[in-house]
PDB file of N, CA and C in Angstrom:
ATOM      1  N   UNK A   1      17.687 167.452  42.899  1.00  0.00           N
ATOM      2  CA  UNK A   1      17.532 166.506  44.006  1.00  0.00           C
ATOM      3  C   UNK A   1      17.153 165.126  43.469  1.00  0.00           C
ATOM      4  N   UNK A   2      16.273 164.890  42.592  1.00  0.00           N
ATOM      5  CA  UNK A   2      15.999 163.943  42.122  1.00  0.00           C
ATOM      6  C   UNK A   2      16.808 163.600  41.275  1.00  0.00           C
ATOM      7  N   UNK A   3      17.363 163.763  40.504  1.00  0.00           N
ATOM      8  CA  UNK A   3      18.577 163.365  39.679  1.00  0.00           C
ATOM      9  C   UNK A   3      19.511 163.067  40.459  1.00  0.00           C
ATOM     10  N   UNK A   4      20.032 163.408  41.563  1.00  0.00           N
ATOM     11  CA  UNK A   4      21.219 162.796  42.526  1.00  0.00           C
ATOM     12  C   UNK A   4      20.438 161.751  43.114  1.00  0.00           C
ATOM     13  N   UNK A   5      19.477 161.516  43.643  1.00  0.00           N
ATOM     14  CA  UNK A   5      18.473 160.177  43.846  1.00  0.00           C
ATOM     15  C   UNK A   5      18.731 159.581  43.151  1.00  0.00           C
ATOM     16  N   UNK A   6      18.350 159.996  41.833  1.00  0.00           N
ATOM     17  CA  UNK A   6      18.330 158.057  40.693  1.00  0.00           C
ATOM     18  C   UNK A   6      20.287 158.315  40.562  1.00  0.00           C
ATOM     19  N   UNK A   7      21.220 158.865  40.477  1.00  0.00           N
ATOM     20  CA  UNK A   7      22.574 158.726  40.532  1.00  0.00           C
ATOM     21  C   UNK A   7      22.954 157.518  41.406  1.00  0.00           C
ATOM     22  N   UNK A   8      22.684 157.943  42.818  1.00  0.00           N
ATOM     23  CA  UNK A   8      22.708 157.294  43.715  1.00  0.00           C
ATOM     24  C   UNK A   8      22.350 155.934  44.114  1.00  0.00           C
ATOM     25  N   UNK A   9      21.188 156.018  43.614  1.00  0.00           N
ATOM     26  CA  UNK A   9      20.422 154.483  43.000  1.00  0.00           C
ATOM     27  C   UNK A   9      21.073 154.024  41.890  1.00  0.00           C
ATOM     28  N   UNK A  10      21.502 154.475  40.680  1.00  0.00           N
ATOM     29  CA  UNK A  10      22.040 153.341  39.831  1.00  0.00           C
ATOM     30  C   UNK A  10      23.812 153.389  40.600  1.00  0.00           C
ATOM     31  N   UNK A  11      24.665 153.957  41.190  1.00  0.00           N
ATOM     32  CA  UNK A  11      25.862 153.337  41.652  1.00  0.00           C
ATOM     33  C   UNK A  11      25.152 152.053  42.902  1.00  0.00           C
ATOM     34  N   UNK A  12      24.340 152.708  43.704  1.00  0.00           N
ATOM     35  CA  UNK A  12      24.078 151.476  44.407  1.00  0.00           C
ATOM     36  C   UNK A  12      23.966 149.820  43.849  1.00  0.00           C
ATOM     37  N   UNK A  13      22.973 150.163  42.589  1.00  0.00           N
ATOM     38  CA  UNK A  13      22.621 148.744  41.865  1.00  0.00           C
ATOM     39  C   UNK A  13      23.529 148.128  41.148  1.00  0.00           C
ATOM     40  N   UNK A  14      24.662 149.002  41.116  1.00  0.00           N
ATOM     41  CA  UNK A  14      26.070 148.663  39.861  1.00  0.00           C
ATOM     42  C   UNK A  14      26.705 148.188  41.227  1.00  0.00           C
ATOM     43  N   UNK A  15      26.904 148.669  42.335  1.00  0.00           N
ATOM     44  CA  UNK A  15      27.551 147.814  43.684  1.00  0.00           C
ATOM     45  C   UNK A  15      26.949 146.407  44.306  1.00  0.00           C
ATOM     46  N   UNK A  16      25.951 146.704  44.244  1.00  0.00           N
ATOM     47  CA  UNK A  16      25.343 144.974  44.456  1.00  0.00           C
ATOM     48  C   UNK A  16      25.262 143.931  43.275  1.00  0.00           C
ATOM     49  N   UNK A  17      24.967 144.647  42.815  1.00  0.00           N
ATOM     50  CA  UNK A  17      25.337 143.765  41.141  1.00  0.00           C
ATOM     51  C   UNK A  17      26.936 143.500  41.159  1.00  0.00           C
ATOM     52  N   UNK A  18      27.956 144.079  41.476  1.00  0.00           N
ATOM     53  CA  UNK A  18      29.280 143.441  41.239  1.00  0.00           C
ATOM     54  C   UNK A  18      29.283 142.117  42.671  1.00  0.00           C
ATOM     55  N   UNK A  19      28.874 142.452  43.231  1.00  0.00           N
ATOM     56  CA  UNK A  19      29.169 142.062  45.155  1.00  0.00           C
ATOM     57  C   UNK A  19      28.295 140.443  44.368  1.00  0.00           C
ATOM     58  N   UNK A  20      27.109 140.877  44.072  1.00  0.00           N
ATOM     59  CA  UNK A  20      26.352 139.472  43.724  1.00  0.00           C
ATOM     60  C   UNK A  20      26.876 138.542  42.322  1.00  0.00           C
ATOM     61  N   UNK A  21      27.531 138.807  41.770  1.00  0.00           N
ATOM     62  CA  UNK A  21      28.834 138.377  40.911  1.00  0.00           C
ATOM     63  C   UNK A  21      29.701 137.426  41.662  1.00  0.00           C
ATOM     64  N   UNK A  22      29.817 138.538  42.425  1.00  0.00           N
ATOM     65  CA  UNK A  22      31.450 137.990  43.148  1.00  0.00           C
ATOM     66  C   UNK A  22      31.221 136.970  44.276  1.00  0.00           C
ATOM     67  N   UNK A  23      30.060 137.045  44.808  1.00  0.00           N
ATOM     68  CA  UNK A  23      29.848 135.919  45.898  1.00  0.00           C
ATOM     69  C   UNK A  23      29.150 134.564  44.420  1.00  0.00           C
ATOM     70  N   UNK A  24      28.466 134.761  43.443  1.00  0.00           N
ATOM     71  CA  UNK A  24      28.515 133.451  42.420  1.00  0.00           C
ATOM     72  C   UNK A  24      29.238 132.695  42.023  1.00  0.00           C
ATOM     73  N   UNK A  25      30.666 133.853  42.284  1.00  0.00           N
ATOM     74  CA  UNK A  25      31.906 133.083  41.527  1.00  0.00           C
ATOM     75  C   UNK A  25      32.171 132.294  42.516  1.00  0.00           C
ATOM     76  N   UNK A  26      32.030 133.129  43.913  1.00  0.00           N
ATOM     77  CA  UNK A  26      32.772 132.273  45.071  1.00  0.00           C
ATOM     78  C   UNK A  26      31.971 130.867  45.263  1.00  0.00           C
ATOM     79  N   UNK A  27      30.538 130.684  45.125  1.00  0.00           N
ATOM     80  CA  UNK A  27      29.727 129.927  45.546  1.00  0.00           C
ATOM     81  C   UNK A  27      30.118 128.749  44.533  1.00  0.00           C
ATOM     82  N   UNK A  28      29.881 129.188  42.965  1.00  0.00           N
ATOM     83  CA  UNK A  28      30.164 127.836  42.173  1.00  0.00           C
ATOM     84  C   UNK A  28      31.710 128.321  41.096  1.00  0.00           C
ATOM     85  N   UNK A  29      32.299 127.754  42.089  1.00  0.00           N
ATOM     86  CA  UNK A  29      33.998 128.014  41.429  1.00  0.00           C
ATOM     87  C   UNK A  29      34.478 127.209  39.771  1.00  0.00           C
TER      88      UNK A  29
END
């Protein structure tokens, strides 16, 4: 159970981490 917790948590942080990338690029082109 806890091991699918932190799984879950690091795809989450690898998804906002790309998303917050991608709105930087958009912000300063």
């Amino acid at each position: 159970m806890l091991f699918h917790t932190k799984i879950r948590a690091l795809m989450w942080a690898r998804v906002v981490h790309e998303e917050c990338q991608f709105l930087e690029g958009d912000w300063w082109p």
